[in-house]
N, C-alpha and C. Protein backbone atom coordinates (compact mmCIF):
# COMPACT_ATOMS: atom_id res chain seq x y z
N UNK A 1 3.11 0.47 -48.13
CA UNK A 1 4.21 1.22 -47.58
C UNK A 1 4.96 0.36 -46.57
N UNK A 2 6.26 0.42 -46.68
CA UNK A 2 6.81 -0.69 -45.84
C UNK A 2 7.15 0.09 -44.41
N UNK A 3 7.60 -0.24 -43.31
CA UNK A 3 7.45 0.03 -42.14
C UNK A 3 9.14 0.05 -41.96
N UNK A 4 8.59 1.96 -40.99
CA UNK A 4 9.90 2.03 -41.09
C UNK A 4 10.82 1.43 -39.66
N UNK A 5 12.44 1.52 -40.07
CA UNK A 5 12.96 0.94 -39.17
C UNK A 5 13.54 1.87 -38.15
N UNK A 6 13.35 1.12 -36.95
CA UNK A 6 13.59 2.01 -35.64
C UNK A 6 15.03 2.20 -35.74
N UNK A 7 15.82 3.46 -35.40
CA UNK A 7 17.41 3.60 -34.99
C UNK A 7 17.49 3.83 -33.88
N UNK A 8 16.79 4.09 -32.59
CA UNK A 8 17.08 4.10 -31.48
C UNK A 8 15.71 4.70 -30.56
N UNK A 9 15.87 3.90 -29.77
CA UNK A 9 14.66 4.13 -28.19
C UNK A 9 15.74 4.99 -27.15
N UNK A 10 14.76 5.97 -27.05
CA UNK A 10 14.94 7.27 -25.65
C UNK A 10 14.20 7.00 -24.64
N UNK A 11 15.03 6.92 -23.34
CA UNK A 11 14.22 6.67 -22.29
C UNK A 11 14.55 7.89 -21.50
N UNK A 12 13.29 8.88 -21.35
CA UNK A 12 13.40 9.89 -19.83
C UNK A 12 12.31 10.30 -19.54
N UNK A 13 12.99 10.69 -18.04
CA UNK A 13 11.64 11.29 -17.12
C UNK A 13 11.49 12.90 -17.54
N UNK A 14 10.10 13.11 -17.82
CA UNK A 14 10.34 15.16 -17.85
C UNK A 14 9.10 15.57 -17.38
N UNK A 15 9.28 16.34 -16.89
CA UNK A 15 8.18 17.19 -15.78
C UNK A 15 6.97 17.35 -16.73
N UNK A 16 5.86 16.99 -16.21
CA UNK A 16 4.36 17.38 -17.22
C UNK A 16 4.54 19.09 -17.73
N UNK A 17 4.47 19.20 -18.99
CA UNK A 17 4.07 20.37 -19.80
C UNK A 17 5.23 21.62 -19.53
N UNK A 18 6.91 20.49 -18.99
CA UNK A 18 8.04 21.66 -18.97
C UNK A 18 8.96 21.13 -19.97
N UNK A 19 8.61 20.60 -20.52
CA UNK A 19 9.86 19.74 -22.01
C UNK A 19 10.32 21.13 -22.57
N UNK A 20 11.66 20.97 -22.30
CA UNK A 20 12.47 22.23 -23.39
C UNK A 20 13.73 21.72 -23.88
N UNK A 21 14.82 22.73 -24.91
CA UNK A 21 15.69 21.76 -25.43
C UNK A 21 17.08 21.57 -24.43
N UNK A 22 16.79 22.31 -23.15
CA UNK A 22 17.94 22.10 -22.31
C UNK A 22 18.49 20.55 -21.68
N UNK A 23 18.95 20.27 -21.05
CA UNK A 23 19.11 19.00 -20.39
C UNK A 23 18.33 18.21 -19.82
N UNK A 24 17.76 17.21 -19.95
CA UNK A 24 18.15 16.08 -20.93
C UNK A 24 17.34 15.82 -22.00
N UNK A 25 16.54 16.43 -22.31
CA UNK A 25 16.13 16.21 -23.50
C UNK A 25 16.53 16.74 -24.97
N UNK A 26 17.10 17.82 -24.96
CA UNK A 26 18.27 18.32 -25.90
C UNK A 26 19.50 17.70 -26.51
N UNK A 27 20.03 17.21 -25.01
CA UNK A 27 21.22 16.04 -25.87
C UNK A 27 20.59 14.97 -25.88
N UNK A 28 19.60 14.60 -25.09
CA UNK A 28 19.50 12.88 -25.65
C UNK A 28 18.81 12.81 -27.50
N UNK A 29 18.10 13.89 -27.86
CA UNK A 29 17.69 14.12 -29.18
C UNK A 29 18.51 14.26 -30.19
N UNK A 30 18.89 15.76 -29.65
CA UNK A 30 19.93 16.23 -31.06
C UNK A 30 21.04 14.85 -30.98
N UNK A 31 21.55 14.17 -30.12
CA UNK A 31 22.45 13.20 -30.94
C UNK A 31 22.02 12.33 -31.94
N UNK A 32 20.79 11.84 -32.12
CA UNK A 32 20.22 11.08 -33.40
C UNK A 32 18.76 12.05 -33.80
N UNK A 33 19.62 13.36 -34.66
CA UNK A 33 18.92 13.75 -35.02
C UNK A 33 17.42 14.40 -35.30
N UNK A 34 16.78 14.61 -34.08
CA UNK A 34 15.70 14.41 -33.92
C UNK A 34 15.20 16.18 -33.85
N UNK A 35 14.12 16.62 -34.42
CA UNK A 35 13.76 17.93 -34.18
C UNK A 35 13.25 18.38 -32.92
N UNK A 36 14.16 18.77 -31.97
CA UNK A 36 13.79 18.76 -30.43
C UNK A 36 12.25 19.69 -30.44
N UNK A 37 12.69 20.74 -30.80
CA UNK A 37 11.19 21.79 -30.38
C UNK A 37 10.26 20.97 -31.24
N UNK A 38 9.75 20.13 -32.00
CA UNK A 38 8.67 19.81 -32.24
C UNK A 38 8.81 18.84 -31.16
N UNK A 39 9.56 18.43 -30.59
CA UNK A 39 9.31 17.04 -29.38
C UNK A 39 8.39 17.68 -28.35
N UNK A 40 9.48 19.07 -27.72
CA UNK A 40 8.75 19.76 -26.78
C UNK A 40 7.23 20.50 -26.83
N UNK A 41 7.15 20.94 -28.20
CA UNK A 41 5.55 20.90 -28.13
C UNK A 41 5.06 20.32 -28.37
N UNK A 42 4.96 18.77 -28.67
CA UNK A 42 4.26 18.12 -28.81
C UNK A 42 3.83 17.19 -27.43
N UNK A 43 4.63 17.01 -26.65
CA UNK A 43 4.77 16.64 -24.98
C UNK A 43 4.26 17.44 -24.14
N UNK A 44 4.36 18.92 -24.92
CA UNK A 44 3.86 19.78 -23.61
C UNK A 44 2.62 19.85 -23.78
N UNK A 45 1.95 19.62 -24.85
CA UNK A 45 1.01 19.04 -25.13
C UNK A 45 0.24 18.63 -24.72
N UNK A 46 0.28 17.38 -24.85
CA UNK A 46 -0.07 16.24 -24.84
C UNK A 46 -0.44 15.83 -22.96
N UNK A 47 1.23 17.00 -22.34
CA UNK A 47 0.80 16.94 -20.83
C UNK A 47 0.38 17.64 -19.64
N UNK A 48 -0.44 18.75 -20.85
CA UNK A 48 -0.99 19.83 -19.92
C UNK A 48 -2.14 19.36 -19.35
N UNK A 49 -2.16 20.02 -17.66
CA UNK A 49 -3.19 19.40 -16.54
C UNK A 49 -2.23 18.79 -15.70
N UNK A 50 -1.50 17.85 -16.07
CA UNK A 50 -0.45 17.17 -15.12
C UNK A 50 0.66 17.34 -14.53
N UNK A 51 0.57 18.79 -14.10
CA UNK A 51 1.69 19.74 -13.72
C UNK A 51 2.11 19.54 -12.52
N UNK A 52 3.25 19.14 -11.88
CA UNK A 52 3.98 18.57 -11.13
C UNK A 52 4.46 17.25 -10.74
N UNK A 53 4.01 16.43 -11.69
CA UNK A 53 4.04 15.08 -12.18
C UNK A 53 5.70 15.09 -12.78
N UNK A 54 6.46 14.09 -12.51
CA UNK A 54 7.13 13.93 -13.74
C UNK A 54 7.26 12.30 -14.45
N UNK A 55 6.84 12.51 -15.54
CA UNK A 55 6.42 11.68 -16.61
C UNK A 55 7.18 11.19 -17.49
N UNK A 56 7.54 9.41 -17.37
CA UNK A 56 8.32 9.13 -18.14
C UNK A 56 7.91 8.75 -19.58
N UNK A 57 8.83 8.85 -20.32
CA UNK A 57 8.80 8.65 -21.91
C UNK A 57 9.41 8.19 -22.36
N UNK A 58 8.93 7.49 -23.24
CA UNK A 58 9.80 6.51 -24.70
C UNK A 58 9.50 7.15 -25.54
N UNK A 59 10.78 7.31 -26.57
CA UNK A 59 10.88 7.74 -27.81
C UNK A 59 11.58 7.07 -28.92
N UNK A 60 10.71 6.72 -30.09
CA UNK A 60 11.17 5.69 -30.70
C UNK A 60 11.85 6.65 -32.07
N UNK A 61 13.18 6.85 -32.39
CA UNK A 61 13.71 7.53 -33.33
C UNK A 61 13.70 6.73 -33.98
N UNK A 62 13.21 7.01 -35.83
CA UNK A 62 13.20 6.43 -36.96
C UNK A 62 14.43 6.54 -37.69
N UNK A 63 14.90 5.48 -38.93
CA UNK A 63 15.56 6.04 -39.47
C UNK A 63 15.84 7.47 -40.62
N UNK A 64 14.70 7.76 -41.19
CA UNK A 64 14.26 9.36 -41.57
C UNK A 64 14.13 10.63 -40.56
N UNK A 65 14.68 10.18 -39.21
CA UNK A 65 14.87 11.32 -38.14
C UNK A 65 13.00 11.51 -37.59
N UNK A 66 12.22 10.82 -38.00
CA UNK A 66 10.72 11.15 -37.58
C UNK A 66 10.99 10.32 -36.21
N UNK A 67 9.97 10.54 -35.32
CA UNK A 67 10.15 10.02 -34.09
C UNK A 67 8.59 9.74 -33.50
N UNK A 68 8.24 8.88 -33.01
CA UNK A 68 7.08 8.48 -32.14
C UNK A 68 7.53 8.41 -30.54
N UNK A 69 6.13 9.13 -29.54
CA UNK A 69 6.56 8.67 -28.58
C UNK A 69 5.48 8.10 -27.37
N UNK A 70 5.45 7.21 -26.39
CA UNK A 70 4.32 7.12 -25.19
C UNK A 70 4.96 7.82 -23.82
N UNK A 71 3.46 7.98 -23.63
CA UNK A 71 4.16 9.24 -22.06
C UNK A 71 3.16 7.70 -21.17
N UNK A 72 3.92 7.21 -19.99
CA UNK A 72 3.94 6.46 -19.54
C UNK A 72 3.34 7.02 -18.20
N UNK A 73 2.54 6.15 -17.15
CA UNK A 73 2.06 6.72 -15.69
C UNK A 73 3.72 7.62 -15.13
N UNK A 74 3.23 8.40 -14.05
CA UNK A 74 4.25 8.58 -13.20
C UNK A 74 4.41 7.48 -12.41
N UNK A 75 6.05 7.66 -11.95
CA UNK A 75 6.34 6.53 -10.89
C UNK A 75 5.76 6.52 -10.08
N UNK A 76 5.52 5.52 -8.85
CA UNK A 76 5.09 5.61 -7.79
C UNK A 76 5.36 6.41 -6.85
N UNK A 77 6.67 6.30 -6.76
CA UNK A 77 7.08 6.98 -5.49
C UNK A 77 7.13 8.31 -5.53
N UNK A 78 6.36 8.93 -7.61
CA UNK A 78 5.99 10.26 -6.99
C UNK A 78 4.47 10.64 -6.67
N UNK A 79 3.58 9.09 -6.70
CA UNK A 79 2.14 9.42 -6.31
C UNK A 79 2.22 9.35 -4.76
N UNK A 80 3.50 8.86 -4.63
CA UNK A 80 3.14 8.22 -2.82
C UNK A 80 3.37 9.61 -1.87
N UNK A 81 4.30 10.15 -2.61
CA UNK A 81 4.89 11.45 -1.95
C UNK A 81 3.85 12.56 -2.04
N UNK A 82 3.21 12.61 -3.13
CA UNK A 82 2.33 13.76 -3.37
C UNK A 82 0.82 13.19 -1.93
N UNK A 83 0.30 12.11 -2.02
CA UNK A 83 -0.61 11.20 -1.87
C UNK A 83 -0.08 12.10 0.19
N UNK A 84 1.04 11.78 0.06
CA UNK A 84 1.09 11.70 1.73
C UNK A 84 2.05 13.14 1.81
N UNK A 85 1.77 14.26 0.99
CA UNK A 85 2.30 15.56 1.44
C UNK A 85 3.63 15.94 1.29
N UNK A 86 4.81 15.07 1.10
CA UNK A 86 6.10 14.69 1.63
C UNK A 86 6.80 15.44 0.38
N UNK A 87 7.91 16.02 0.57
CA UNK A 87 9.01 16.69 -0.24
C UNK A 87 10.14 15.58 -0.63
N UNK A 88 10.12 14.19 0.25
CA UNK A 88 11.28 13.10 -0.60
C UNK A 88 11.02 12.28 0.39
N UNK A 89 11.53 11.03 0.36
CA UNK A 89 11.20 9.85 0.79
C UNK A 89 12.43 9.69 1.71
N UNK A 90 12.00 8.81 3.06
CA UNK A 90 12.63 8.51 4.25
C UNK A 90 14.36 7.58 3.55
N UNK A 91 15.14 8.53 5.03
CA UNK A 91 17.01 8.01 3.99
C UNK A 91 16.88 6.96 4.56
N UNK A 92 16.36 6.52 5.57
CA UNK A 92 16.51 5.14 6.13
C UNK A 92 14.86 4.46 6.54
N UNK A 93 14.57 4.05 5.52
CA UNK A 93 13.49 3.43 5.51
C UNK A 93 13.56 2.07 5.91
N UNK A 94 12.18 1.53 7.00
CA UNK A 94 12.52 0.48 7.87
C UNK A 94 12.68 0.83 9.17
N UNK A 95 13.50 1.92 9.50
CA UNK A 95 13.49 2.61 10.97
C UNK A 95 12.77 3.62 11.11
N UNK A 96 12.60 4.40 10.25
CA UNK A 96 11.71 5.67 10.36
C UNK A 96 10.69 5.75 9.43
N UNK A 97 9.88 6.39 9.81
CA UNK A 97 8.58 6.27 8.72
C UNK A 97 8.16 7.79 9.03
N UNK A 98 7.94 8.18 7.55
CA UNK A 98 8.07 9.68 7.72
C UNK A 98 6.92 10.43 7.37
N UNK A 99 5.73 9.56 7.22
CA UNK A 99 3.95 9.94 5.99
C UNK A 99 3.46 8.51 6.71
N UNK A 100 2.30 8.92 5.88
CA UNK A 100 1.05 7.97 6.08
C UNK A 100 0.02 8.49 5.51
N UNK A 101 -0.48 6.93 4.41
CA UNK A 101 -1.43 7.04 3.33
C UNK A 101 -2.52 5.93 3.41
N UNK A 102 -3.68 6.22 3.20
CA UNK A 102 -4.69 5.33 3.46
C UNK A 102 -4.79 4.40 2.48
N UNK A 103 -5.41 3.09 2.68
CA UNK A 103 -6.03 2.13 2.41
C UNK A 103 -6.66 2.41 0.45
N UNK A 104 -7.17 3.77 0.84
CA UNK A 104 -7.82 4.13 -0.46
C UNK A 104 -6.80 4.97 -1.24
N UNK A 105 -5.73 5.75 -0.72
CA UNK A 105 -5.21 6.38 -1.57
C UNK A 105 -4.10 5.42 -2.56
N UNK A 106 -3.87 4.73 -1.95
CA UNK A 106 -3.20 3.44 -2.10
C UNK A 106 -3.82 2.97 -3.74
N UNK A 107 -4.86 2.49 -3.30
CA UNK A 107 -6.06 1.64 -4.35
C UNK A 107 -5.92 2.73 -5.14
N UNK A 108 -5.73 4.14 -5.46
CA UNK A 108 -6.19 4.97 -6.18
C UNK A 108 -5.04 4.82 -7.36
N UNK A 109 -3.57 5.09 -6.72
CA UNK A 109 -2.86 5.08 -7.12
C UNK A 109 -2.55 3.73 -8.24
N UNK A 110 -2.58 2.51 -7.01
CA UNK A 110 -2.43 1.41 -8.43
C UNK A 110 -4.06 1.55 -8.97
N UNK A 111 -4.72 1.59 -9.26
CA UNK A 111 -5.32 2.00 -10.54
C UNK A 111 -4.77 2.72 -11.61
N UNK A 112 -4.39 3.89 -11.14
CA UNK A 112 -3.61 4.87 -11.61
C UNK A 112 -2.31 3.92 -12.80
N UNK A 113 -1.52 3.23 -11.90
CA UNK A 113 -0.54 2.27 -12.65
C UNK A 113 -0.90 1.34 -12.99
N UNK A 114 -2.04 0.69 -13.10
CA UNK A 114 -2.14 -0.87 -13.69
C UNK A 114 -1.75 -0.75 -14.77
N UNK A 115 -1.81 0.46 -16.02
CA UNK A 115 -1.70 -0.23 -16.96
C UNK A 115 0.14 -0.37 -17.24
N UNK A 116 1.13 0.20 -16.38
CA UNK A 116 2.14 0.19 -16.82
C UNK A 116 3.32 -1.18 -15.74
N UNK A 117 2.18 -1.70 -14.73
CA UNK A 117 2.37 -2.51 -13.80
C UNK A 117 2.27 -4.05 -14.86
N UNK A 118 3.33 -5.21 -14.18
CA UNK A 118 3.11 -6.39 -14.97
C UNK A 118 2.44 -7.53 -13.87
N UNK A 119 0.86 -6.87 -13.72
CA UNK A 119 0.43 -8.15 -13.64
C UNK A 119 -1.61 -7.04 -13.73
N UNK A 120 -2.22 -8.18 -13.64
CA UNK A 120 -3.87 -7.61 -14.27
C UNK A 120 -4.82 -7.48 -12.90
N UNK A 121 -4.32 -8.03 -11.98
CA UNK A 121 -4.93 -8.23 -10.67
C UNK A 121 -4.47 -6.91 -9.83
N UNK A 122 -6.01 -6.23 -9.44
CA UNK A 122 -6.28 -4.69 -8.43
C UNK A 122 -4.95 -5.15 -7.19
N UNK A 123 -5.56 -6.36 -6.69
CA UNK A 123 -4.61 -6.58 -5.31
C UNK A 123 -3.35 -6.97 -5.02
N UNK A 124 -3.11 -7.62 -6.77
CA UNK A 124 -1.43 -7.26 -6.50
C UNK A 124 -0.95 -6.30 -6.73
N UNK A 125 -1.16 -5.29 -7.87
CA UNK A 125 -1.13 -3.71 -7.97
C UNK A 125 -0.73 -3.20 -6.65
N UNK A 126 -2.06 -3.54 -5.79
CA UNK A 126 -2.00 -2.86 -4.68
C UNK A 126 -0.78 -3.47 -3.59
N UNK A 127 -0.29 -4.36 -3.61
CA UNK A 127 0.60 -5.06 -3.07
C UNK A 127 2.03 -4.34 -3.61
N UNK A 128 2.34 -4.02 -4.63
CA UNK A 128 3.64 -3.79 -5.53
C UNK A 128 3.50 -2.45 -4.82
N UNK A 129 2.01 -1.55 -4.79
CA UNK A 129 2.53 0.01 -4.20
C UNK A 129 2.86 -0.15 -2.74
N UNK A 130 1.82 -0.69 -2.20
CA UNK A 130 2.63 -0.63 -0.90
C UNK A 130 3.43 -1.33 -0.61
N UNK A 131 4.37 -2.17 -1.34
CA UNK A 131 5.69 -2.47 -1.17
C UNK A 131 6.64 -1.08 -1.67
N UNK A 132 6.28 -0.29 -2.10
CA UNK A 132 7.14 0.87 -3.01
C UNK A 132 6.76 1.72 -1.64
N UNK A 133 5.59 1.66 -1.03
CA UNK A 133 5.72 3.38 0.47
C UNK A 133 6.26 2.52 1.32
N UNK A 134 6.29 0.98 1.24
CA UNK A 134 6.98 0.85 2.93
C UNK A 134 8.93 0.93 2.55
N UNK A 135 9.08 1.24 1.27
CA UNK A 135 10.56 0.98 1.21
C UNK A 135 10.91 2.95 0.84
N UNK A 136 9.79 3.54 1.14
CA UNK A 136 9.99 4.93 1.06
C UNK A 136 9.41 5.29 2.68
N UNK A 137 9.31 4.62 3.12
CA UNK A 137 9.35 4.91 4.77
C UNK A 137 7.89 5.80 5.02
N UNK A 138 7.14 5.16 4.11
CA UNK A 138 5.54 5.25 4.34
C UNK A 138 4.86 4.26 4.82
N UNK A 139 3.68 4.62 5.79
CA UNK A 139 3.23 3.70 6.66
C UNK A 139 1.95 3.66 5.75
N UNK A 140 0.91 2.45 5.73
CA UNK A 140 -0.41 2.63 5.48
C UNK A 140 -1.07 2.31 6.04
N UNK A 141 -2.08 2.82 6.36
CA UNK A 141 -3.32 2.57 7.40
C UNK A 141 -4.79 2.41 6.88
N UNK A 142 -5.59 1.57 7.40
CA UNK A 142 -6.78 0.93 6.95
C UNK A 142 -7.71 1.63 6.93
């Protein structure tokens, strides 16, 4: 069987286990064809437990309208926020620091992302997150 050919990659963020056909996942689908409600249950799926997360996705549309997709870690800056209590991240980060997350929650998190992080090493992981809370006006402490 020969392998079919891709017509287009979908990139979005959607809340764990709230995929419906409203915005944005409705128009980014129905324009190449794609059967939205089997998307949405198959995502909601796939991301029940991880409810308040929002979870990005690739979706690889075929040319027969079939579609594959990977649900990717959440971003950081929504483990850092959850991690340290916070409703959104500091407007002027650098002067104000608005949370504070430990040493370990830190480590937890890049674990959490290594696999979607580009490099294989715990301590640069851990270096890339807390470069992501000190530019969200999170402090970390040892």
């Amino acid at each position: 069987m020969a392998k079919k050919a891709i017509k287009a990659q979908i990139k979005l963020h959607v809340p764990a286990a709230q995929a419906n056909p409203a915005p944005p996942v409705g128009p980014a689908l129905g324009q190449h064809g794609v059967n939205i409600m089997q998307f949405c249950k198959q995502f909601n799926d796939q991301t029940k437990g991880k409810d308040g997360l929002i979870l990005p996705v690739v979706i690889n549309v075929y040319e027969d309208r079939t579609f594959t997709f990977i649900i990717k870690s959440p971003p950081s800056s929504v483990l850092l926020k959850r991690a340290a209590n916070l409703a959104k991240a500091s407007g002027i980060a650098g002067k104000e620091i608005i949370g504070k997350v430990t040493r370990k929650q830190i480590e937890e998190i890049a674990r959490q992302k290594m696999q979607d992080l580009n490099t294989t090493s715990l301590d640069k992981a851990i270096k890339i997150v807390m470069g992501t809370a000190r530019s969200m006006g999170i402090a970390t402490e040892d």
